[in-house]
Protein backbone atom coordinates (compact mmCIF):
# COMPACT_ATOMS: atom_id res chain seq x y z
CA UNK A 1 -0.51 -5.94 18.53
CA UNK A 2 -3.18 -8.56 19.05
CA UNK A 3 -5.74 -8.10 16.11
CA UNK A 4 -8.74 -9.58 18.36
CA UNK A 5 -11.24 -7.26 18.83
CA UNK A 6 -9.07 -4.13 17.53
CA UNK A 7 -11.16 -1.73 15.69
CA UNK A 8 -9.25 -1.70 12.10
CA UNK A 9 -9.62 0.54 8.84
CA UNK A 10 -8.46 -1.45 5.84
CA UNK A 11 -8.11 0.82 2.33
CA UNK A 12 -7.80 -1.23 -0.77
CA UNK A 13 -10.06 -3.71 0.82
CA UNK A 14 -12.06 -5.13 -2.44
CA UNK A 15 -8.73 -5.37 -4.30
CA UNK A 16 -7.23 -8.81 -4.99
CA UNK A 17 -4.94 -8.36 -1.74
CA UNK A 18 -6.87 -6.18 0.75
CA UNK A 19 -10.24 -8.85 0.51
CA UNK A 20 -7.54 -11.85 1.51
CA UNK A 21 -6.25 -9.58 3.93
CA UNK A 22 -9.89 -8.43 5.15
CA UNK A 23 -10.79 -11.93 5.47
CA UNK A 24 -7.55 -12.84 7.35
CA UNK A 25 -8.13 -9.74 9.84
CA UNK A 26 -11.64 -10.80 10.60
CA UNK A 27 -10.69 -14.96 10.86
CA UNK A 28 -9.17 -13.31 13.89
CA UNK A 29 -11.09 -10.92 15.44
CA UNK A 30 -10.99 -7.95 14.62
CA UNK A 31 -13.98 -5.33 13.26
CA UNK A 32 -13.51 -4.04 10.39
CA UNK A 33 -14.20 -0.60 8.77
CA UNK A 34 -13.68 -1.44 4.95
CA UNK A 35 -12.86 0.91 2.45
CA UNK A 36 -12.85 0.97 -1.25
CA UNK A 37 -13.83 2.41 -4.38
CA UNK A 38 -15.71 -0.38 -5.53
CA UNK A 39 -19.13 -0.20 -4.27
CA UNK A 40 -20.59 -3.63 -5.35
CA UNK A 41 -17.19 -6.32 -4.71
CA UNK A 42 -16.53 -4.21 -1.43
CA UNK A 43 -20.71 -4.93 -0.23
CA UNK A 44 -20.04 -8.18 -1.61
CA UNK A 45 -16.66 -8.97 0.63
CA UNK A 46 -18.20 -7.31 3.65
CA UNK A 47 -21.23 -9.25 3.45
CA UNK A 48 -19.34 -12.70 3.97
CA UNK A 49 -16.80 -11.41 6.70
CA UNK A 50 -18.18 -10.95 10.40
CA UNK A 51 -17.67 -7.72 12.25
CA UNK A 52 -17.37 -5.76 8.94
CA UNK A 53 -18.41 -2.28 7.81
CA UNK A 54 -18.26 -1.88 3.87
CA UNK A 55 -17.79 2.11 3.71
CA UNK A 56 -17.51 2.59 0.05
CA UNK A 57 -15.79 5.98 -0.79
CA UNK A 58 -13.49 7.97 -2.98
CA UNK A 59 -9.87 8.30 -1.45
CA UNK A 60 -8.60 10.58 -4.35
CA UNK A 61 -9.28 14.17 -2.64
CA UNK A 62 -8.61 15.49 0.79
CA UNK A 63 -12.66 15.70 1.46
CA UNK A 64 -13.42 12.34 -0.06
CA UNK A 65 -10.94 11.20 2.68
CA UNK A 66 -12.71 13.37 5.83
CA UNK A 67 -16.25 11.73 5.08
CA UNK A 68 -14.73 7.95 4.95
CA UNK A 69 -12.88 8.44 8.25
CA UNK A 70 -16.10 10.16 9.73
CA UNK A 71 -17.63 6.92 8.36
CA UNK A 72 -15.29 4.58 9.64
CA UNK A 73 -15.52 6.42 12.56
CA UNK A 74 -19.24 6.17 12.99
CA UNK A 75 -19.18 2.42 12.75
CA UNK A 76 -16.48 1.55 14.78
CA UNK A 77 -16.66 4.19 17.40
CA UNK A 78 -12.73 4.61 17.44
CA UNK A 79 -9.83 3.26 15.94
CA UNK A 80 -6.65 1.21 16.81
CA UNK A 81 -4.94 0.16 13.63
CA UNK A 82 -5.10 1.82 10.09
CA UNK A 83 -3.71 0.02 7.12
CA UNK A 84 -3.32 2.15 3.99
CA UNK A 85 -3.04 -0.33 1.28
CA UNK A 86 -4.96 1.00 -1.46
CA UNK A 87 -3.36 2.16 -4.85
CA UNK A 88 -2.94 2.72 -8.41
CA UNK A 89 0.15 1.31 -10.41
CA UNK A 90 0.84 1.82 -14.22
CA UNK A 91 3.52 0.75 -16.45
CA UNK A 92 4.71 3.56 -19.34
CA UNK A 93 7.10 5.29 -20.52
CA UNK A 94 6.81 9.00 -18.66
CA UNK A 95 6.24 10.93 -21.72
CA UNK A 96 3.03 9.07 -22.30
CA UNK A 97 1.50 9.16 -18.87
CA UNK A 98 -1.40 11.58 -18.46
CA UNK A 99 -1.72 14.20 -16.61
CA UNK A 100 -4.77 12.74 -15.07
CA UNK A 101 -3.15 10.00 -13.94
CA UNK A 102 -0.31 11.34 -12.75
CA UNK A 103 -2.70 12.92 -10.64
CA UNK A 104 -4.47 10.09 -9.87
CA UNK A 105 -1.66 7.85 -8.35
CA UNK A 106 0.00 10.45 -6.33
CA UNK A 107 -3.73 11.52 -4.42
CA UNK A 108 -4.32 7.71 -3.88
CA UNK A 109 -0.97 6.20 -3.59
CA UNK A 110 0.43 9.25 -1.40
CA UNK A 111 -1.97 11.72 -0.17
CA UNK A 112 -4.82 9.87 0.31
CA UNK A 113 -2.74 7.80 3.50
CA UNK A 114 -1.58 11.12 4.41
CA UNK A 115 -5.04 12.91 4.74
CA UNK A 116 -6.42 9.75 6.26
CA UNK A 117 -3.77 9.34 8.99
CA UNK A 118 -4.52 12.68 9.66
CA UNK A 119 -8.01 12.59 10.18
CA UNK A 120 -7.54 9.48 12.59
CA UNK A 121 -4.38 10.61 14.33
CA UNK A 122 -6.46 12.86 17.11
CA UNK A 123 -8.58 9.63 18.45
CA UNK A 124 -4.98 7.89 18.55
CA UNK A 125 -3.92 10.81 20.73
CA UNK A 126 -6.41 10.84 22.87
CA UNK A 127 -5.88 7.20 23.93
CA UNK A 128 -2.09 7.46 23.19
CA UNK A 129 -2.35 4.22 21.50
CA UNK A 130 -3.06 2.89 18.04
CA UNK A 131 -0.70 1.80 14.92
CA UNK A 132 -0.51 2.96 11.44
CA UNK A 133 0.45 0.75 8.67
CA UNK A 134 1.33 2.09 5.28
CA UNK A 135 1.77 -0.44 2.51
CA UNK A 136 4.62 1.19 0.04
CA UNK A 137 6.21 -1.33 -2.62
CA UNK A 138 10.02 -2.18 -2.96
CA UNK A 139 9.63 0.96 -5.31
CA UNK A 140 9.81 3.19 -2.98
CA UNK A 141 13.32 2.44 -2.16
CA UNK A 142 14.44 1.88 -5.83
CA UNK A 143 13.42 3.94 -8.80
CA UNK A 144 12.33 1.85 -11.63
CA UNK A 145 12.20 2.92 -15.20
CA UNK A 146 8.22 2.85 -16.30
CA UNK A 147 7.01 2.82 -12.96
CA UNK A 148 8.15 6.66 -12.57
CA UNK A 149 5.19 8.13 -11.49
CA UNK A 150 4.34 4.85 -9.13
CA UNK A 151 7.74 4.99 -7.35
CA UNK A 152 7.75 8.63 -6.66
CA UNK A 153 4.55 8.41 -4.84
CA UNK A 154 5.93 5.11 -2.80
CA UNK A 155 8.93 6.85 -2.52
CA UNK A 156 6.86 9.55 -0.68
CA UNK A 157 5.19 7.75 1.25
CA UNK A 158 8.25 5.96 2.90
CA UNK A 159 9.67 9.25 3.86
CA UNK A 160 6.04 10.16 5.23
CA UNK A 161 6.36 7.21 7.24
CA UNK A 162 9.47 7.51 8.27
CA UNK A 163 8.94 11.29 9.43
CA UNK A 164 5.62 10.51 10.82
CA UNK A 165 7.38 7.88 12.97
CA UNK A 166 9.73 9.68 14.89
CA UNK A 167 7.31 12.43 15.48
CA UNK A 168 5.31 10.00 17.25
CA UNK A 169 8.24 8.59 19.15
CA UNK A 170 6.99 9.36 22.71
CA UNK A 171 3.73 7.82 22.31
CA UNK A 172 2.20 4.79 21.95
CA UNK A 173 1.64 5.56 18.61
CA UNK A 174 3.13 3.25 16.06
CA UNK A 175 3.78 3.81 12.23
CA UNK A 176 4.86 0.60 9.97
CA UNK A 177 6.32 0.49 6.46
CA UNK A 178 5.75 -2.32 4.83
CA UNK A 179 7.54 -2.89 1.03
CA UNK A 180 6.47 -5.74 -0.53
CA UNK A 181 8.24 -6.16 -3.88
CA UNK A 182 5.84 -7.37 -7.33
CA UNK A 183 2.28 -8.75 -6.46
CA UNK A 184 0.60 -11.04 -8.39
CA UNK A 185 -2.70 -9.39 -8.84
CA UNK A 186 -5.26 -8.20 -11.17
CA UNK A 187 -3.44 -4.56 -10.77
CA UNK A 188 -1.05 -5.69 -13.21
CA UNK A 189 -1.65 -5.17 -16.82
CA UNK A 190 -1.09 -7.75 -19.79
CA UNK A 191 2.17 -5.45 -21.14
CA UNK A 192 3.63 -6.03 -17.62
CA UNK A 193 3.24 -9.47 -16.90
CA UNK A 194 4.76 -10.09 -20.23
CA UNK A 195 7.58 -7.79 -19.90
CA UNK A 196 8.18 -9.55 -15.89
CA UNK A 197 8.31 -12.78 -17.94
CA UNK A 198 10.38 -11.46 -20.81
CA UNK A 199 12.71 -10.25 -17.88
CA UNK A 200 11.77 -12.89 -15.45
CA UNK A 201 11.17 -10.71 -12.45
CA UNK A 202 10.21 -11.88 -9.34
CA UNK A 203 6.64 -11.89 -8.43
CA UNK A 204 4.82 -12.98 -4.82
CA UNK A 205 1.56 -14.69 -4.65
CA UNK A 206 -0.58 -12.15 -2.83
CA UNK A 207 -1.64 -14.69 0.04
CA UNK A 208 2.08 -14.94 1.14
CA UNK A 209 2.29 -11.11 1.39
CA UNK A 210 -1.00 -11.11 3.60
CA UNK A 211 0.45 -13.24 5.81
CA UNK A 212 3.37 -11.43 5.91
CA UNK A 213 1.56 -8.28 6.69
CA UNK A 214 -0.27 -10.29 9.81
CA UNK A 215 3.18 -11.16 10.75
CA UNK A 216 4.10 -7.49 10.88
CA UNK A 217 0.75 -6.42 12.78
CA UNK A 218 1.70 -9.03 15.56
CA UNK A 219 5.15 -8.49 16.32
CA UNK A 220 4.41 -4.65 15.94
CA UNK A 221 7.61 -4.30 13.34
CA UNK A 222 8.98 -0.82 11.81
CA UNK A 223 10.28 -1.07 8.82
CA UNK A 224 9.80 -4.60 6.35
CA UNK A 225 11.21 -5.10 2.78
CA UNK A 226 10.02 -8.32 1.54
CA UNK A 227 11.65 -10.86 -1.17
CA UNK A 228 15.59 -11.30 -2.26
CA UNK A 229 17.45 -10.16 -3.74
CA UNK A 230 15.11 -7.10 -4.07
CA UNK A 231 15.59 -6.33 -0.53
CA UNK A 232 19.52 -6.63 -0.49
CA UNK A 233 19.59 -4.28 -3.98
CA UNK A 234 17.32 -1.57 -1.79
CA UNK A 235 20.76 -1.34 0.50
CA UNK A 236 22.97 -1.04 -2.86
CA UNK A 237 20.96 1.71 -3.81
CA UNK A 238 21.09 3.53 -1.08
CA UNK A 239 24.90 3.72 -1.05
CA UNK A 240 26.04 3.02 -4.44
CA UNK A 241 22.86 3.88 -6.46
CA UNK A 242 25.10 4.19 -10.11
CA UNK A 243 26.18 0.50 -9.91
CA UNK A 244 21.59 -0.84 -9.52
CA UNK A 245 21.92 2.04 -12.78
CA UNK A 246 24.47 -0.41 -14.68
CA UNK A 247 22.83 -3.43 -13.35
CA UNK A 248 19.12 -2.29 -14.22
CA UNK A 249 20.18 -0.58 -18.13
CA UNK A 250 19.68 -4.47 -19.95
CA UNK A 251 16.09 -4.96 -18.07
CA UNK A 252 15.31 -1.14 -18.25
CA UNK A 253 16.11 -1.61 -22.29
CA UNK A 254 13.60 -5.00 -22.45
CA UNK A 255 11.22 -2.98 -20.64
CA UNK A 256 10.27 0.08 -22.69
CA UNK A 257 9.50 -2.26 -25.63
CA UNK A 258 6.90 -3.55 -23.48
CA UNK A 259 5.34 -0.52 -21.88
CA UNK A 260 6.16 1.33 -25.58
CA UNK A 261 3.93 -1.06 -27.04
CA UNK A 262 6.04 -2.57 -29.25
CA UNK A 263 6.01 -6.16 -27.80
């Protein structure tokens, strides 16, 4: 897809990814609807990036995502690309995870792409064309310890995209995956930066994922897993899933000390 001139939603879009990724979207083109929860760094992002909409709104219930598309909708007039890349992340153990957050990351991480493709996916029809891009995380693929609540919901929403896809398979509708693996951004909390350094896990720079991303966008690609060896373990896992157990119980030990607290 060439992004000139393409009328794009971006969630996530005041976050320490989505504003490089806003600003790389509009260097070329496109006009922007931008969405986030942050009223005052989203106005602020918007405000430098031509073509933009700042449409600040909550993406954590089903109606909260009906009046942002109607928004988006207003100030674009249609839509040709959506890119769902807003979300929550923690790092616990499960037994100390709230239910409130629980909640939280599964509406936003999960349903809150769902509801929103829904609410756009009639305009696509109507044109038969558009793209959806849903930004999942290497933990959707493999379950990490203390991210349990964080890779079930990326977990769903691979299989939503993967489902969503071949439903749309004789249209011109496109859906994307894209599963980058650790981000360096302010997401992260001080426990798990110090237990990624304690167990030196890999971690991206979040201007190489945007341009990654762009990449995707322009060669209209279906499925991405970004960063070794992550990627290569994602195909161990998916056929011999009890040898990533045996190779992840030393880390997975180092780990709960961190997000226990006790480092």
């Amino acid at each position: 897809m060439e992004i000139k001139d393409k009328r794009i939603v971006l969630t996530g879009a005041a976050g320490g990814m989505g504003s490089i990724l806003a600003a790389e979207l509009a260097q070329r083109g496109a006009q922007l609807a931008l969405v986030d929860a942050n009223a005052d760094a989203l106005g602020h992002i918007s405000s430098q990036l031509t073509g933009s909409h700042a449409i600040a709104g909550d993406l954590s219930s089903a109606s909260g995502c009906r009046i942002v598309a109607d928004q988006c909708l207003a100030k674009l007039g249609s839509i040709d690309l959506l890119i769902n890349l807003a979300g929550i992340n923690s790092f616990a153990a499960y037994e100390d995870e709230s239910p409130e957050k629980i909640e939280a990351m599964i509406h936003v991480n999960l349903l809150a792409p769902m509801w929103l493709a829904r609410a756009f996916l009639p305009v696509m029809q109507e044109k038969n064309a558009g793209s959806i891009i849903n930004v999942g995380s290497i933990f959707g693929s493999i379950g990490f310890a203390y991210f349990t609540v964080y890779s079930a919901s990326k977990f769903g929403l691979r299989g939503f995209s993967e489902a969503l896809r071949r439903e749309l398979a004789d249209t011109n509708i496109s859906v994307t995956y894209i599963a980058p693996r650790a981000v360096k951004t302010a997401m992260n909390s001080d426990a798990l930066i110090r237990m990624g350094e304690a167990t030196k896990m890999n971690m991206d720079a979040p201007e190489d994922i945007v341009k990654k991303i762009i990449s995707a966008i322009e060669n209209n690609r279906k499925d991405i897993y970004f960063g070794f060896p992550e990627s290569f373990f994602v195909r161990i896992n998916a056929i011999f899933p009890r040898l990533v157990d045996k190779a992840l119980a030393a880390q997975n030990r180092i780990a709960r000390a961190f997000a226990k607290g006790e480092q």
